[in-house]
C-alpha atoms as a PDB file:
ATOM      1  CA  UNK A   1       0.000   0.000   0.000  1.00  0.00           C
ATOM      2  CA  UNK A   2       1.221   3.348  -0.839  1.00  0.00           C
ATOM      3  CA  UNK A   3       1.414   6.249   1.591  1.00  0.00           C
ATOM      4  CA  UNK A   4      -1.236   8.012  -0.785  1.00  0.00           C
ATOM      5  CA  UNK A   5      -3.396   5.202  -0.574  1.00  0.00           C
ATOM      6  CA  UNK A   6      -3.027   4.516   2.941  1.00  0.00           C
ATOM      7  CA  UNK A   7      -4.523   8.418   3.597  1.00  0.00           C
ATOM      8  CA  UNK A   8      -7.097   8.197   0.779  1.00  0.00           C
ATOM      9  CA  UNK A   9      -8.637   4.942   2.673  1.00  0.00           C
ATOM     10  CA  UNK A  10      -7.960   6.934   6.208  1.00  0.00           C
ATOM     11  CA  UNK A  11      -9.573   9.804   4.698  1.00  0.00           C
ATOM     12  CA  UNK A  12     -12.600   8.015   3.615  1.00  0.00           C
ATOM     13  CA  UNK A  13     -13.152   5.803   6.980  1.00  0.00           C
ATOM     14  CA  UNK A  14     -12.820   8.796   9.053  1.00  0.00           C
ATOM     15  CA  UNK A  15     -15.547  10.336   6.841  1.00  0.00           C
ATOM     16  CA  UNK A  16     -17.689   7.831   7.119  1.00  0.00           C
ATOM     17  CA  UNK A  17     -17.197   7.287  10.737  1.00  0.00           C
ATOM     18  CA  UNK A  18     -17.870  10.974  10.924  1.00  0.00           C
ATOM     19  CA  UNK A  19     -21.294  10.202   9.207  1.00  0.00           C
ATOM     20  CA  UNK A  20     -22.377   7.795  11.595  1.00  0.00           C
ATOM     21  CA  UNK A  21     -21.611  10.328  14.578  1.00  0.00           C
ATOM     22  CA  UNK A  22     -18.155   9.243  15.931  1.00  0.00           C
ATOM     23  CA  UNK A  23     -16.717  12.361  17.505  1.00  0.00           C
ATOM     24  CA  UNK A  24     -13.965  13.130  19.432  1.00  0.00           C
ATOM     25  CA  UNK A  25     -13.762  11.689  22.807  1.00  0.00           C
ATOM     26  CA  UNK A  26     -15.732   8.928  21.520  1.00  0.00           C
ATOM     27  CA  UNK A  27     -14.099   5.183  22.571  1.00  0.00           C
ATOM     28  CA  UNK A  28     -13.905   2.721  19.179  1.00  0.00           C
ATOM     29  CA  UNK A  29     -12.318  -0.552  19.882  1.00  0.00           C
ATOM     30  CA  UNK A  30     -11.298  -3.238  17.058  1.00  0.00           C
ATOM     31  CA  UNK A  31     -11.046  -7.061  17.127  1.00  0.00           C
ATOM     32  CA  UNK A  32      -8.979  -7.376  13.952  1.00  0.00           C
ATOM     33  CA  UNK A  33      -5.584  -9.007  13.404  1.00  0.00           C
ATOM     34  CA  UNK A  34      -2.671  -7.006  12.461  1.00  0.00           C
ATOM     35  CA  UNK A  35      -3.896  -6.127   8.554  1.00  0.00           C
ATOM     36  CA  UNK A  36      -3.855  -3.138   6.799  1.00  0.00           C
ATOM     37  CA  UNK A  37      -7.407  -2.432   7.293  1.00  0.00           C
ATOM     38  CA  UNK A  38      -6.654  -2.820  11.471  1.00  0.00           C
ATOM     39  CA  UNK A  39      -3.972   0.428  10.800  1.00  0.00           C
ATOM     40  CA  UNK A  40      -6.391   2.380   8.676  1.00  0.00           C
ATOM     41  CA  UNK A  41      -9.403   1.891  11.429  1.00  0.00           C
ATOM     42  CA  UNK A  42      -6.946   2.928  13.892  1.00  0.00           C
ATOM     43  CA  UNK A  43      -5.489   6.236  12.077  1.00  0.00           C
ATOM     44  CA  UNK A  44      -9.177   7.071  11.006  1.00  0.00           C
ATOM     45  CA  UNK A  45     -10.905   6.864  14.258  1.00  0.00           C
ATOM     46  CA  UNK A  46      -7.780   8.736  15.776  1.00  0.00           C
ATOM     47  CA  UNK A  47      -7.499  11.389  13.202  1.00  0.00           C
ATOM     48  CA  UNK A  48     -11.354  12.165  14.821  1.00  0.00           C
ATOM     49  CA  UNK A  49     -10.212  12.643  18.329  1.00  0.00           C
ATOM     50  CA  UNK A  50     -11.795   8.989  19.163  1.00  0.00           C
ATOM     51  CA  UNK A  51      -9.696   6.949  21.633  1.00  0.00           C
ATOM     52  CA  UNK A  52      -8.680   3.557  20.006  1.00  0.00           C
ATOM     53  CA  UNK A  53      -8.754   0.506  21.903  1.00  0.00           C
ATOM     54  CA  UNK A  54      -8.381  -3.394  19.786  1.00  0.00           C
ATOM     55  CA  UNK A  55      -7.599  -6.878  20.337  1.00  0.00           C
ATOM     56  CA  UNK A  56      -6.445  -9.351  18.193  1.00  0.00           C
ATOM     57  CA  UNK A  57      -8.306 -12.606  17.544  1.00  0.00           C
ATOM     58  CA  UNK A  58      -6.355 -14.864  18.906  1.00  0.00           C
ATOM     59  CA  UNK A  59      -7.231 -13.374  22.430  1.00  0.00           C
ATOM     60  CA  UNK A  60      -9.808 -14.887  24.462  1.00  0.00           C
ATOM     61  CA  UNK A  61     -13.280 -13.714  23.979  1.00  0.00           C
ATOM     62  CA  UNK A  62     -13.058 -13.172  27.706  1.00  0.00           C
ATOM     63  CA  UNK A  63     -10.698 -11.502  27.643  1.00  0.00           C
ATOM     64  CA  UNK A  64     -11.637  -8.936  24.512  1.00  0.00           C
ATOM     65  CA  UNK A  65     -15.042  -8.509  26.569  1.00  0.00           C
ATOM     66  CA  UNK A  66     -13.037  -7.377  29.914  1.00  0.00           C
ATOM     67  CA  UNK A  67     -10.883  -4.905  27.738  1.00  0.00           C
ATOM     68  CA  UNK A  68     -13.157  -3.346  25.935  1.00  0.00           C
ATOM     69  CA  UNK A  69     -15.830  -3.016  29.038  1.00  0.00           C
ATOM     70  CA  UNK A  70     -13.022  -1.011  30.520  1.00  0.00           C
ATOM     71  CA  UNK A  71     -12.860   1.649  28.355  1.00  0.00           C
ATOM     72  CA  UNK A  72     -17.261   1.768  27.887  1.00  0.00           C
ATOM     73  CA  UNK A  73     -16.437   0.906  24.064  1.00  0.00           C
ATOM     74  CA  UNK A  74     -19.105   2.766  22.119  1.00  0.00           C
ATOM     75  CA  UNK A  75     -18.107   1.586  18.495  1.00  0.00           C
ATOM     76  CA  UNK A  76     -16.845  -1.613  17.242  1.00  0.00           C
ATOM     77  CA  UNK A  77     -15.162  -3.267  14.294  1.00  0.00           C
ATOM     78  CA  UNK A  78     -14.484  -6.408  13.458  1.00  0.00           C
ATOM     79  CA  UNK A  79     -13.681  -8.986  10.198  1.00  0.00           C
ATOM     80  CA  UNK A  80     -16.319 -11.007   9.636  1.00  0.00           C
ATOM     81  CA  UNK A  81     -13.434 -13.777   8.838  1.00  0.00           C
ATOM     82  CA  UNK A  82      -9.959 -14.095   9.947  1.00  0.00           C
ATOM     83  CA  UNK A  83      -7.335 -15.409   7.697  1.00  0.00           C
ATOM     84  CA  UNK A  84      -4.607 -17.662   9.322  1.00  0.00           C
ATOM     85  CA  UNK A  85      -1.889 -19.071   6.831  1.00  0.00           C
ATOM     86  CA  UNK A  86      -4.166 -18.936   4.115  1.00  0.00           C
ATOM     87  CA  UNK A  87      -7.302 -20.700   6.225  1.00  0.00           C
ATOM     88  CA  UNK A  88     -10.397 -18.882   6.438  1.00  0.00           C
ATOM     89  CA  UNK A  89     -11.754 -18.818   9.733  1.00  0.00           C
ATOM     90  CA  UNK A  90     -14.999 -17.779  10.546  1.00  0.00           C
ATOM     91  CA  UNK A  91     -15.187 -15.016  14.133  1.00  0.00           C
ATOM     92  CA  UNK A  92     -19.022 -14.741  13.648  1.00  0.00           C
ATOM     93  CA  UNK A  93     -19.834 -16.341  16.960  1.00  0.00           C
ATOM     94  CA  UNK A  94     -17.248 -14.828  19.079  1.00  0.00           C
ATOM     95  CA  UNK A  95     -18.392 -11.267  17.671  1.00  0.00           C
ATOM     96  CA  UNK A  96     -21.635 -11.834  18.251  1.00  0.00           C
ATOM     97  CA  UNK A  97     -21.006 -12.807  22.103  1.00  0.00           C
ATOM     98  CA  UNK A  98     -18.584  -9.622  22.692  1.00  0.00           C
ATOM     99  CA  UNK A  99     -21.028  -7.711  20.894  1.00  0.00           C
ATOM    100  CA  UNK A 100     -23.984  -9.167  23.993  1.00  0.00           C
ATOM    101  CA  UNK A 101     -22.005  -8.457  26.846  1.00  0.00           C
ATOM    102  CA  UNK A 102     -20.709  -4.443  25.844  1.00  0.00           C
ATOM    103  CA  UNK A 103     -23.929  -2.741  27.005  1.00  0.00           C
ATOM    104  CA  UNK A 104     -22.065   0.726  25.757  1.00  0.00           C
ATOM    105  CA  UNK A 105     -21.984  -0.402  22.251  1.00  0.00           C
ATOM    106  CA  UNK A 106     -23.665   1.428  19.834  1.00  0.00           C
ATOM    107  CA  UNK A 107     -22.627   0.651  16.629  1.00  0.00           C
ATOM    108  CA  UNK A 108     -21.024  -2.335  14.952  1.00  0.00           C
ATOM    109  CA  UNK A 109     -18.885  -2.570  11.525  1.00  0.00           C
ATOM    110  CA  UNK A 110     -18.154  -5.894  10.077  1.00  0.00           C
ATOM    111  CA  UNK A 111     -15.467  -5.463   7.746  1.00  0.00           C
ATOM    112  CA  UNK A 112     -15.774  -8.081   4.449  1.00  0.00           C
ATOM    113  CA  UNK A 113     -12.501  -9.604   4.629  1.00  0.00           C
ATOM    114  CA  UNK A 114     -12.537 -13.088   2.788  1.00  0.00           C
ATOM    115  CA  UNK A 115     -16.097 -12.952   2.206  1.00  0.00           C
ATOM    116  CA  UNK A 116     -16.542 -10.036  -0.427  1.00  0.00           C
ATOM    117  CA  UNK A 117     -20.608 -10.730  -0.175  1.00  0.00           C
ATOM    118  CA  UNK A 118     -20.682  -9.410   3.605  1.00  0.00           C
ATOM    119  CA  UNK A 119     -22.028  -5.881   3.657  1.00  0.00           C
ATOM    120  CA  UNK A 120     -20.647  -3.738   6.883  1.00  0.00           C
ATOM    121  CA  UNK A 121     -23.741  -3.091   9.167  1.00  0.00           C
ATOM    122  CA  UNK A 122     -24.782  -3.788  13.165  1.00  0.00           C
ATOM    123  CA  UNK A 123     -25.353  -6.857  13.741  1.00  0.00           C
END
């Protein structure tokens, strides 16, 4: 990815964040592994004035559900799938469970990652 790219996608994300009424001060957490699209979420979200909080998949759902509760996540992100040496795995069920126990959460976006068909929406 090019620098140019990288703030073209950053610049559209934090637009569209925008849109849906993230504003500074505003706590968006991530359960993504480290992929581009993780950094971009991160710089958009930032370049807002939100505070960024994420955890990688291969954590606990436990222990994603304790960390985000901490900081009263208000907006989420996640990949629908999560790619592991070329294996597609599915996170469905353990985003759907963090997504029950964070009583602060107001909006969800499911990032199509491996599974092109997958619009982003709340669940």
């Amino acid at each position: 990815m090019t620098w140019r790219e990288l703030g073209r996608q950053v610049r559209i994300l934090a637009t569209q964040l925008r849109a849906m009424g993230v504003a500074p001060g505003d706590r968006v957490v991530s359960y993504m592994p480290n992929v581009p699209e993780t950094a971009v979420a991160m710089m958009a979200a930032t370049a807002i004035g939100a505070v960024w909080s994420s955890a990688a998949p291969e954590f606990g759902t436990k222990t994603v559900i304790e960390r985000f509760s901490q900081v009263r996540a208000e907006g989420f992100s996640s990949l629908r799938w999560l790619s592991l040496r070329r294996q597609g795995f599915q996170r469905e069920a353990e985003v759907r469970r963090i997504v029950s126990e964070l009583p602060t959460l107001e909006r969800v976006i499911w990032l199509p990652y491996l599974d092109a068909g997958n619009a982003c929406n709340r669940i």
